[in-house]
N, C-alpha and C. Protein backbone atom coordinates (compact mmCIF):
# COMPACT_ATOMS: atom_id res chain seq x y z
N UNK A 1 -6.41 4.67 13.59
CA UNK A 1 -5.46 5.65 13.12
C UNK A 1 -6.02 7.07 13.24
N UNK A 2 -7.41 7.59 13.16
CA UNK A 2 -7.87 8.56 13.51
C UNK A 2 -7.58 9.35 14.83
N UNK A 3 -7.21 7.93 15.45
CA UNK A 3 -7.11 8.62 17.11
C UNK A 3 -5.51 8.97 17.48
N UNK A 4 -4.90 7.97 16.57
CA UNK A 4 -3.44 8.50 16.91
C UNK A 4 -3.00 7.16 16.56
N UNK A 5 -1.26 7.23 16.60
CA UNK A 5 -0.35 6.42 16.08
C UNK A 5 -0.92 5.00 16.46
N UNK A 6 -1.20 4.02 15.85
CA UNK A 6 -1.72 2.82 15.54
C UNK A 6 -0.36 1.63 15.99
N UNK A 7 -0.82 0.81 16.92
CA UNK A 7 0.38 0.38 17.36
C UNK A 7 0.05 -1.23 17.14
N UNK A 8 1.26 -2.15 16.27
CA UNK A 8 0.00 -3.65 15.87
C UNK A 8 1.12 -4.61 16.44
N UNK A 9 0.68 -5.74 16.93
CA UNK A 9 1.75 -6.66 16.73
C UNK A 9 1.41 -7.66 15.77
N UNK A 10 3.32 -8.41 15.22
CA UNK A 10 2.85 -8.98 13.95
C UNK A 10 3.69 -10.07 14.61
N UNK A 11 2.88 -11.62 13.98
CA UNK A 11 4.11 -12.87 13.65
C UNK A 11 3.45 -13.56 12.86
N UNK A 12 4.32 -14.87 12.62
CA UNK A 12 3.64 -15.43 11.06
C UNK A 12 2.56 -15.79 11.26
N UNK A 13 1.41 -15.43 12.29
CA UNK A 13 0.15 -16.08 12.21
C UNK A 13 -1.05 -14.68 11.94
N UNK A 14 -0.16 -13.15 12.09
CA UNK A 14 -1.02 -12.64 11.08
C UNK A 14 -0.32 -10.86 11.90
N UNK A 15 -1.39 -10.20 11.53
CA UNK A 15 -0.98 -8.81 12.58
C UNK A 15 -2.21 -8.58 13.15
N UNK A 16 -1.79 -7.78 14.01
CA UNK A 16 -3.13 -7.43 15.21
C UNK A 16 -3.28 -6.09 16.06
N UNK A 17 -4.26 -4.86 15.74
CA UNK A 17 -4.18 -3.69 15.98
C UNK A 17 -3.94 -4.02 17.36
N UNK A 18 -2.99 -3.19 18.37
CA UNK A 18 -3.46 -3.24 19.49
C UNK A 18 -3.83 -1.72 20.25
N UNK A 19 -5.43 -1.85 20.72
CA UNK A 19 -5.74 -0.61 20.60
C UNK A 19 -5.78 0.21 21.86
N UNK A 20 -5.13 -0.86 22.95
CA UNK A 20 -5.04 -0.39 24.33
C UNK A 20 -3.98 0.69 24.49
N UNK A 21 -3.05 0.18 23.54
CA UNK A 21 -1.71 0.94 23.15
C UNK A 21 -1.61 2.26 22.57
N UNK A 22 -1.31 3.35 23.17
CA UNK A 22 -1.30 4.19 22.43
C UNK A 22 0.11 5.17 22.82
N UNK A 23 0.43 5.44 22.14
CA UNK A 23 2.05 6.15 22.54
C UNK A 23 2.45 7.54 22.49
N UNK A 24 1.18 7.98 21.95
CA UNK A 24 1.45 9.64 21.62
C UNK A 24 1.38 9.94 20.20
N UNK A 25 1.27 10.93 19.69
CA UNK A 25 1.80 11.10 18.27
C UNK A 25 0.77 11.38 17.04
N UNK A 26 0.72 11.58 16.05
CA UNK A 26 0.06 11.88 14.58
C UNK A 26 0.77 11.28 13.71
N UNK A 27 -0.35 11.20 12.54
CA UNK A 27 0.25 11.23 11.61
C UNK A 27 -0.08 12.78 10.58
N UNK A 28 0.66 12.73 9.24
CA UNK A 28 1.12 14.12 9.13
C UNK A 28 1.35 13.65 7.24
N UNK A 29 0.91 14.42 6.47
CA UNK A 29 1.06 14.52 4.96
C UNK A 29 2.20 15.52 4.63
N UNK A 30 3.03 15.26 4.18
CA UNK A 30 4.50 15.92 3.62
C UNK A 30 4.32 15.68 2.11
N UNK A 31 4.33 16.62 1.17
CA UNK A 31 4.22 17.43 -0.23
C UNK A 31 6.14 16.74 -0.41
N UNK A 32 6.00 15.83 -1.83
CA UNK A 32 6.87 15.52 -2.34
C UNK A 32 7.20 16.13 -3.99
N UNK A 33 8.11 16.23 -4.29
CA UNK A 33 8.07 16.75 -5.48
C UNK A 33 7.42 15.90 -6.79
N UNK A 34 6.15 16.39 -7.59
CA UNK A 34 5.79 15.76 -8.30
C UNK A 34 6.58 14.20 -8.91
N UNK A 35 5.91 13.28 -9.52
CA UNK A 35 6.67 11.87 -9.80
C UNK A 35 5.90 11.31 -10.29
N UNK A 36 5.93 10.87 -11.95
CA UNK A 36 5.21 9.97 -12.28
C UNK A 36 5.77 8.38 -12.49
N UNK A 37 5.37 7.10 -12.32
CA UNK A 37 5.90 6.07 -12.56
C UNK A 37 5.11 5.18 -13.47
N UNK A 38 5.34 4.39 -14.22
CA UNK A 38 4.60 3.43 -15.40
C UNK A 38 5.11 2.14 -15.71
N UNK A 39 3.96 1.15 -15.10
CA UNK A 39 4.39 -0.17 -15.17
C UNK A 39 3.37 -1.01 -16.34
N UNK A 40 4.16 -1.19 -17.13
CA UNK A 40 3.38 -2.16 -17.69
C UNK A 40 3.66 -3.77 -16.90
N UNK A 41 2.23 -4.25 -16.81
CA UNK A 41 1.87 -5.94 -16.80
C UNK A 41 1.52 -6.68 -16.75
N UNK A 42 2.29 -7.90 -17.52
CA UNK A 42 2.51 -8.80 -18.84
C UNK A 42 2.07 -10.23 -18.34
N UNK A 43 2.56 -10.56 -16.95
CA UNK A 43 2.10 -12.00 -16.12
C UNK A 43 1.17 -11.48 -14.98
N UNK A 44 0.66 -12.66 -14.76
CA UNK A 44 0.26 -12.34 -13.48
C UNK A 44 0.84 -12.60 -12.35
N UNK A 45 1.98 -12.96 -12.29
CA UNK A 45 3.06 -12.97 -11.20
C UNK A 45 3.11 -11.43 -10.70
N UNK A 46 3.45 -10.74 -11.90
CA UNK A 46 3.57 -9.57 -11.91
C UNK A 46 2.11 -8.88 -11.28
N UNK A 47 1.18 -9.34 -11.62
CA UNK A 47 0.12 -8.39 -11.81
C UNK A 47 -0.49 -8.97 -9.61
N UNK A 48 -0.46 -9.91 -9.70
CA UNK A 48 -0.22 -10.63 -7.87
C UNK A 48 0.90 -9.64 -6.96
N UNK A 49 2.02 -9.23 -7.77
CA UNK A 49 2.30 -8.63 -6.44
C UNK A 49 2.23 -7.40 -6.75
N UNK A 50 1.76 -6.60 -7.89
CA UNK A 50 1.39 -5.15 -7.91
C UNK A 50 0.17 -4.85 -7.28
N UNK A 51 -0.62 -5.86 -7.75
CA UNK A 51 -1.93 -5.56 -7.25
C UNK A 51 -2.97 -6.86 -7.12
N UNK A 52 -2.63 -7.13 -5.58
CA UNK A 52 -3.21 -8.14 -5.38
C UNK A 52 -4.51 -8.61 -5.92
N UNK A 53 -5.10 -7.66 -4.96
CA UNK A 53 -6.62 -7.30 -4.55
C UNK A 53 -7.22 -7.69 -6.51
N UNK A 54 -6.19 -7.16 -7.53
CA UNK A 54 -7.33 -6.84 -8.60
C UNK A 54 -6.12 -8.48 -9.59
N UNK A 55 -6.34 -9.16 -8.71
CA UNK A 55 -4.93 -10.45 -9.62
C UNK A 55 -6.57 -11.54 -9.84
N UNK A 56 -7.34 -11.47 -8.77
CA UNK A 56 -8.17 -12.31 -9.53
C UNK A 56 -9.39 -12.20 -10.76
N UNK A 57 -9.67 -10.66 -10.46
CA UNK A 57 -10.16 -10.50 -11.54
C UNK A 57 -9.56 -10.23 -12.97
N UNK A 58 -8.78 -9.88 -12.90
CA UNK A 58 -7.83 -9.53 -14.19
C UNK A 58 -7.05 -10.55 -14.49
N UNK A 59 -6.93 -11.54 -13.51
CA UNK A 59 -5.61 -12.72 -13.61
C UNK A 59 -5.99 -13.49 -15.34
N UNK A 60 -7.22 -13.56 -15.47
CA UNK A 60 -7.60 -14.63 -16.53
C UNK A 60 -7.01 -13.63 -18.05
N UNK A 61 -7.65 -12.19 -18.33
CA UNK A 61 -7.00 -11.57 -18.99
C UNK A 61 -5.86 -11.57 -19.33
N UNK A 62 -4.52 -11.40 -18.42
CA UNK A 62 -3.53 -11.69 -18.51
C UNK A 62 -2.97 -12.48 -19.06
N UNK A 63 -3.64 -13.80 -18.45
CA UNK A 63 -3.45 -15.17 -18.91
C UNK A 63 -3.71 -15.14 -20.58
N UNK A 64 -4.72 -14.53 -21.17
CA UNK A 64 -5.36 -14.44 -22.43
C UNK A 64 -4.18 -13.33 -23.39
N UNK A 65 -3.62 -12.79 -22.97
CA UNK A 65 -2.48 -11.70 -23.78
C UNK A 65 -2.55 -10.69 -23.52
N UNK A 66 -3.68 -9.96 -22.70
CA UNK A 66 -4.04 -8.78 -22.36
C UNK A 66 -2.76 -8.17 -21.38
N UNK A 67 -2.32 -6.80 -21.98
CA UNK A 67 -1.17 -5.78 -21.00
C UNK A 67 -2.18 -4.90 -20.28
N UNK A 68 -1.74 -4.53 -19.15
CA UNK A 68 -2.21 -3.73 -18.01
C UNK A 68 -1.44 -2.63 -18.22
N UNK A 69 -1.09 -1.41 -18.23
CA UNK A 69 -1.04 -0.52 -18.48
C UNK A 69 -1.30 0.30 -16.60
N UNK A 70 -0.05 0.36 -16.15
CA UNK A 70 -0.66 1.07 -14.74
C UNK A 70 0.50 2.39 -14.55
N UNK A 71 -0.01 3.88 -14.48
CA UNK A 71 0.34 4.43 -14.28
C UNK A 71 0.24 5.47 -12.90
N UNK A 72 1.09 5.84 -12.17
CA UNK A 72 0.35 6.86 -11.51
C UNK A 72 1.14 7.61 -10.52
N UNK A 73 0.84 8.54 -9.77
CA UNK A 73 1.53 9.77 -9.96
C UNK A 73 1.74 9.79 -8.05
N UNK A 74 3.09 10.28 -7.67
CA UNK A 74 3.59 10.41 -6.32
C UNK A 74 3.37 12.21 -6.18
N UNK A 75 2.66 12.60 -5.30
CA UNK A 75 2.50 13.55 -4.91
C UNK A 75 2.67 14.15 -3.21
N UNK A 76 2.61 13.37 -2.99
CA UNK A 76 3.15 13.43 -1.00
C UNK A 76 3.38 11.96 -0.58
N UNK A 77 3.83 11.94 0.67
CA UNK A 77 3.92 10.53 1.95
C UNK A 77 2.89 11.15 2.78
N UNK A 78 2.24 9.79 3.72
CA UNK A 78 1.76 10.17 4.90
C UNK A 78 2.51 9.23 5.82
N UNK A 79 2.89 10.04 6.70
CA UNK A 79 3.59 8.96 7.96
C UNK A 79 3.12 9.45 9.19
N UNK A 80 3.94 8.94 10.31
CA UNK A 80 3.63 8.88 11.70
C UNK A 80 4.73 9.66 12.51
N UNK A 81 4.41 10.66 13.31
CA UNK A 81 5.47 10.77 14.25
C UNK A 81 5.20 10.40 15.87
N UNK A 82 6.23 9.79 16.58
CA UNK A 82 6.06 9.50 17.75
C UNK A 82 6.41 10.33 18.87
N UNK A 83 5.49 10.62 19.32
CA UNK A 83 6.03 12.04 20.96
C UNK A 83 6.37 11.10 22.01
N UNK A 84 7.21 11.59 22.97
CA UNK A 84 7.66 10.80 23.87
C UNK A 84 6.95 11.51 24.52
């Protein structure tokens, strides 16, 4: 992505950068109007698809009565534009 628009192919057996590919283009940070959002959670259903990565360490907590408390704040997008 450093070098330019990142081009992957995906099917159900996974995704895959392809880096021969390149099409033109940047990506680019656009300033959104401040936004805060606040999730509390309660399962770990919940807590698996908020946040994967942290479902196994925290999963047992959860399990135990413990609330997660996740807050946090929208301040820009970064996206991609494509040049022909």
């Amino acid at each position: 992505m450093q070098k330019g628009i990142a081009v992957v192919h995906y099917d159900c057996k996974g995704i895959k950068v392809l880096p021969e590919c390149s099409p033109g283009g940047s990506y680019g940070f656009a300033r959104i109007p401040y936004a805060t959002e606040e999730r509390i959670i309660e399962e770990n259903d919940d807590l698996s698809a908020t946040i994967p990565i942290a479902a196994a360490s925290i999963g047992a907590e959860i399990s135990r009565g413990l609330k997660l408390r996740l807050k946090h704040a929208f301040v820009g997008r970064k996206g991609g534009r494509v040049e022909n």
